[in-house]
N, C-alpha and C. Protein backbone atom coordinates (compact mmCIF):
# COMPACT_ATOMS: atom_id res chain seq x y z
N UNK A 1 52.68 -2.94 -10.06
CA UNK A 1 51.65 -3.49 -10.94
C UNK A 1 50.30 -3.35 -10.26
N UNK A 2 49.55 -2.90 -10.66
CA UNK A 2 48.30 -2.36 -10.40
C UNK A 2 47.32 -4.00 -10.65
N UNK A 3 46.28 -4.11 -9.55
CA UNK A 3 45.72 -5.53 -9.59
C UNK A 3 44.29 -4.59 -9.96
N UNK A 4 43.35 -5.53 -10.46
CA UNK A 4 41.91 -5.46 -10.87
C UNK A 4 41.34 -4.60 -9.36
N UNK A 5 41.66 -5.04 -8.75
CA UNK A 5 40.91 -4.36 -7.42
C UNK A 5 41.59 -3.13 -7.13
N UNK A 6 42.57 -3.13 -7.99
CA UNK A 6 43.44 -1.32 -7.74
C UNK A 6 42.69 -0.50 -8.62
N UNK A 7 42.46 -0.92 -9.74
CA UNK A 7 41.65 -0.11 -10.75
C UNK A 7 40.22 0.26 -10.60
N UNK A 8 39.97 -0.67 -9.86
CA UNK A 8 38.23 -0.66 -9.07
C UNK A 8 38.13 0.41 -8.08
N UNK A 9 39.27 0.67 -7.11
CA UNK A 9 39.19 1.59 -6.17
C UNK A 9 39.71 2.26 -6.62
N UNK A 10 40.10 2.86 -7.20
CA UNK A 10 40.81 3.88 -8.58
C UNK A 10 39.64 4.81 -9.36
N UNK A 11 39.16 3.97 -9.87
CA UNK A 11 37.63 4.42 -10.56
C UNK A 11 36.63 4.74 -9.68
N UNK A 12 36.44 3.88 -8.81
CA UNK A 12 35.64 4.53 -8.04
C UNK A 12 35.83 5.61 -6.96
N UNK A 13 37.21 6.17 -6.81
CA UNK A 13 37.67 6.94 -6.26
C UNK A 13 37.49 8.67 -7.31
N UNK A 14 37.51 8.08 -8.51
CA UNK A 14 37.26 9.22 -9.57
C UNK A 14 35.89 9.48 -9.44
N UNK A 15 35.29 8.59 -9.98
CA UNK A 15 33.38 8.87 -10.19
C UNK A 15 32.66 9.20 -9.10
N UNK A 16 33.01 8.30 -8.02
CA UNK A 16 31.77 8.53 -6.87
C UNK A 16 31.40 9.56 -6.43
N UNK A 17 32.38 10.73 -6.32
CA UNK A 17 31.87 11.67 -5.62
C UNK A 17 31.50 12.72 -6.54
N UNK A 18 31.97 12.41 -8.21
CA UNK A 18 31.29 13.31 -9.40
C UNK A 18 29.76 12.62 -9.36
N UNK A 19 29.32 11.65 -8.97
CA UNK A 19 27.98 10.74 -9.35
C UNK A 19 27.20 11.30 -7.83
N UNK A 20 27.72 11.59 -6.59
CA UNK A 20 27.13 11.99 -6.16
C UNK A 20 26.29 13.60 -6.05
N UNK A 21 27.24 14.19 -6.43
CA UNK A 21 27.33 15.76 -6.82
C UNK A 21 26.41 15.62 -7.37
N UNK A 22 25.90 14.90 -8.85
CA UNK A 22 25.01 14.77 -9.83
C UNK A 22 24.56 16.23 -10.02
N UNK A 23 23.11 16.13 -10.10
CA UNK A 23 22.42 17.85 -10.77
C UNK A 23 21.34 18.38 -10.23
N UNK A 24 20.82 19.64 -10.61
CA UNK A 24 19.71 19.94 -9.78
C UNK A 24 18.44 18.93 -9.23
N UNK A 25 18.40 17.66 -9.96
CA UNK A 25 17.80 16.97 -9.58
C UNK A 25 18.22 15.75 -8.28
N UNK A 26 19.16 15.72 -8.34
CA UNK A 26 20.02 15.00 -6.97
C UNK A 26 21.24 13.96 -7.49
N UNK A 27 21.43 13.24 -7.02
CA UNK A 27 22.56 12.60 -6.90
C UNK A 27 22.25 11.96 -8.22
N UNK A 28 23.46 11.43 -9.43
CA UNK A 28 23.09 10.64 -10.82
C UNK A 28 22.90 9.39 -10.03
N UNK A 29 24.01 8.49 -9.23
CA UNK A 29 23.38 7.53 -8.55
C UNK A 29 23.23 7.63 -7.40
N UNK A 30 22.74 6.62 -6.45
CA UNK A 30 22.46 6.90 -4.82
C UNK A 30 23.84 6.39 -4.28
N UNK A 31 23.93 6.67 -3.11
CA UNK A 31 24.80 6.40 -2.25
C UNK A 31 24.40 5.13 -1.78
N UNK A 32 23.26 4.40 -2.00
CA UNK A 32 23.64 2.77 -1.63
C UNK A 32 24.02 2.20 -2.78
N UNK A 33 23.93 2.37 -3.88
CA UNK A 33 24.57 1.89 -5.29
C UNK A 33 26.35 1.68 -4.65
N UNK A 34 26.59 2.67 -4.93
CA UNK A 34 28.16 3.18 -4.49
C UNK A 34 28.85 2.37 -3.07
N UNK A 35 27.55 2.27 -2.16
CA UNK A 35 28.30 1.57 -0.70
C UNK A 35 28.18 0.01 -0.98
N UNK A 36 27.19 -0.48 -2.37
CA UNK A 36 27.18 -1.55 -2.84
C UNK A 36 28.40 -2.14 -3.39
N UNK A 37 29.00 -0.75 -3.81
CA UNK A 37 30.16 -1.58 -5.06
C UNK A 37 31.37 -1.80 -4.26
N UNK A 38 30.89 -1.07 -3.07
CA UNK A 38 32.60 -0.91 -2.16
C UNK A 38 32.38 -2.11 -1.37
N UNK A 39 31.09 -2.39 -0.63
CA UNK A 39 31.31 -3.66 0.28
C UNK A 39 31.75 -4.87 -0.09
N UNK A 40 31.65 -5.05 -2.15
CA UNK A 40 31.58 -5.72 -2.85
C UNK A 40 33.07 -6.14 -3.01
N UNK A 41 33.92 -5.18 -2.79
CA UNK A 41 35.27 -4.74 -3.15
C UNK A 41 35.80 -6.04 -1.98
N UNK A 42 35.17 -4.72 -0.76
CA UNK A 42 35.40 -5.49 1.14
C UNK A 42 35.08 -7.26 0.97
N UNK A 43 34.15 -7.37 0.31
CA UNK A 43 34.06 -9.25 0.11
C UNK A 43 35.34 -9.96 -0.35
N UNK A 44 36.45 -9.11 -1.11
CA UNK A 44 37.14 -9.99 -1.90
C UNK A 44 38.09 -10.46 -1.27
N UNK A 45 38.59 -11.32 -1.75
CA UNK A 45 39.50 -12.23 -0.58
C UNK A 45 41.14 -11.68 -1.09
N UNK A 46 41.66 -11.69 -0.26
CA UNK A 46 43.16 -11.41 -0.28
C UNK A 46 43.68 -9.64 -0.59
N UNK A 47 42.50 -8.94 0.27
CA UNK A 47 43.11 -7.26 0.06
C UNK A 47 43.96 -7.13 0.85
N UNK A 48 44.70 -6.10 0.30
CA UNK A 48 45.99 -5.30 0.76
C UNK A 48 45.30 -4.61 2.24
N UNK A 49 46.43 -4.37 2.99
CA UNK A 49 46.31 -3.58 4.16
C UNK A 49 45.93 -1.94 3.20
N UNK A 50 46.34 -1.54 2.24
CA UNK A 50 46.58 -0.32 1.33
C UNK A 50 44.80 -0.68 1.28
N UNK A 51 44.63 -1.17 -0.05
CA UNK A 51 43.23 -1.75 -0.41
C UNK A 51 42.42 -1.55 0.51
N UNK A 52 42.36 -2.24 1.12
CA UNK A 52 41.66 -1.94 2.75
C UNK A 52 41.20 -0.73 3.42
N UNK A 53 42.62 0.29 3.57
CA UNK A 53 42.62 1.59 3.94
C UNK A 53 42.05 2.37 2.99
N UNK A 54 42.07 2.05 1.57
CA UNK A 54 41.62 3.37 0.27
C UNK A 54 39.93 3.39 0.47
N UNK A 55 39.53 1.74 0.49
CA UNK A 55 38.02 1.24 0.58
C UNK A 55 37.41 2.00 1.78
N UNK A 56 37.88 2.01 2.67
CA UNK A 56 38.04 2.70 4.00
C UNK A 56 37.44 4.07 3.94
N UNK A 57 38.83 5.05 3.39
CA UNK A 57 38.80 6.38 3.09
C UNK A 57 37.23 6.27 1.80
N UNK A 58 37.23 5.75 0.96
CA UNK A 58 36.13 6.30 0.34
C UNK A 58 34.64 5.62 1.09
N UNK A 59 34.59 4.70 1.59
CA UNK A 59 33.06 5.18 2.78
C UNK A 59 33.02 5.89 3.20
N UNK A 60 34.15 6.49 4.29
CA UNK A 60 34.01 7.66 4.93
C UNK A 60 33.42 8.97 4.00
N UNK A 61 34.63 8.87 2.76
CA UNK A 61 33.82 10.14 2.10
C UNK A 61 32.65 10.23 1.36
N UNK A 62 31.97 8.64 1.17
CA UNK A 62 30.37 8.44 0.72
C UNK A 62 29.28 9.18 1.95
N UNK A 63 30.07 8.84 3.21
CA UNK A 63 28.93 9.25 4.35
C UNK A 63 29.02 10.89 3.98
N UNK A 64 30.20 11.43 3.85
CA UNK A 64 30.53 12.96 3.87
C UNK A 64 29.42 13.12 2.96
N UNK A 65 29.45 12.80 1.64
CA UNK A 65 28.48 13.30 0.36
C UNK A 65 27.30 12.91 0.71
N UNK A 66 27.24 11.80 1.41
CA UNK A 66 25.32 11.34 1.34
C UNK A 66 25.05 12.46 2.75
N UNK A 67 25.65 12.80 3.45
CA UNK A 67 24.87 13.87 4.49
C UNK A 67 25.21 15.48 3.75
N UNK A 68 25.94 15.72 2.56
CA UNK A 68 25.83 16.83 2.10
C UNK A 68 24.66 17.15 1.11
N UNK A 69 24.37 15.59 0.32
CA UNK A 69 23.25 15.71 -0.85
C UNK A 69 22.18 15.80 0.21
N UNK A 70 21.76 15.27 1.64
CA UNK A 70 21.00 15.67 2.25
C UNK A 70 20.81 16.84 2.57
N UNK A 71 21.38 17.65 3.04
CA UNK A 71 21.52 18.89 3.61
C UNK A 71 20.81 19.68 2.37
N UNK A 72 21.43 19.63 1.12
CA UNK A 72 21.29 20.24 -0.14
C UNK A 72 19.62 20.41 -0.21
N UNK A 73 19.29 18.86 -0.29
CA UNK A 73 17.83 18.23 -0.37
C UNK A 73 17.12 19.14 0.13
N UNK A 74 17.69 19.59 1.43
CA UNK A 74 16.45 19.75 2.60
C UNK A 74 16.42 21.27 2.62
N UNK A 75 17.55 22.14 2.60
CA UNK A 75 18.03 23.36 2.11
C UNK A 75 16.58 23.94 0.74
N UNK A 76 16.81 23.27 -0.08
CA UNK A 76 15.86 23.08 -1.42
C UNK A 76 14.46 23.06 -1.21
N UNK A 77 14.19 21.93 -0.17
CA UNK A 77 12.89 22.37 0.09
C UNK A 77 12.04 23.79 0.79
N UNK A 78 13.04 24.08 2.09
CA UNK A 78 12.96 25.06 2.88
C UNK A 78 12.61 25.99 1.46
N UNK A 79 13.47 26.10 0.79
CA UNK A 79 13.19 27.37 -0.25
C UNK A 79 12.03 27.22 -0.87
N UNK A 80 11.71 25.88 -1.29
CA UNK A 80 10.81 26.09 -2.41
C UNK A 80 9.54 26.35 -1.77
N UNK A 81 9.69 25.83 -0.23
CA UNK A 81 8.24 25.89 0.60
C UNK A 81 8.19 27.46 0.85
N UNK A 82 9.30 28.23 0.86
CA UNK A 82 9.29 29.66 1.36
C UNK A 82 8.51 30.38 0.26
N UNK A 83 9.12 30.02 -0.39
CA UNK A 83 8.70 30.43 -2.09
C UNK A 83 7.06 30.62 -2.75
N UNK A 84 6.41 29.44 -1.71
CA UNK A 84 5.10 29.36 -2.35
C UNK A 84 3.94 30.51 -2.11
C-alpha cells in the first residue's frame, strides 16, 4: 500500500528532472523550488528507511541537473558572446 509520501516521491521522481530540463529558456522551475518540496518531504515524521533513501537519490540527482542547467547556461553564453 502506497502512503501519501510514496506518491509524493513518486511524482516528484517523474517531474523534477522533466521541470528541470525545461526549454531554451532554462529550467520551467528552479532547483530550489524542487529542493523545497523534498526537504519538506525530509520534515515529515515517521519515513521509511526506503523513503529516506528515494528522497536521498533524488537530491543527489537535483545537484546532477542544477550543475548541468548550469553548464548549459554558461555554454549559451560563451556562444552568444562569440556570436556578437
Amino acid at each position: 500500500m502506497l502512503t501519501l509520501i510514496d506518491q509524493e516521491i513518486a511524482h516528484l521522481a517523474r517531474v523534477m528532472s522533466a521541470s528541470m530540463a525545461g526549454d531554451l529558456a532554462g529550467p520551467i522551475l528552479p532547483a530550489a523550488y524542487w529542493r523545497e518540496r523534498l526537504h519538506q518531504l525530509l520534515d515529515s515524521q515517521h519515513l521509511t528507511n526506503a523513503q529516506l533513501r528515494s528522497i536521498d537519490v533524488l537530491l543527489l540527482q537535483l545537484d546532477e541537473l542544477e550543475a548541468q542547467a548550469a553548464n548549459s547556461a554558461g555554454s549559451a553564453r560563451r556562444v552568444a558572446i562569440g556570436a556578437s
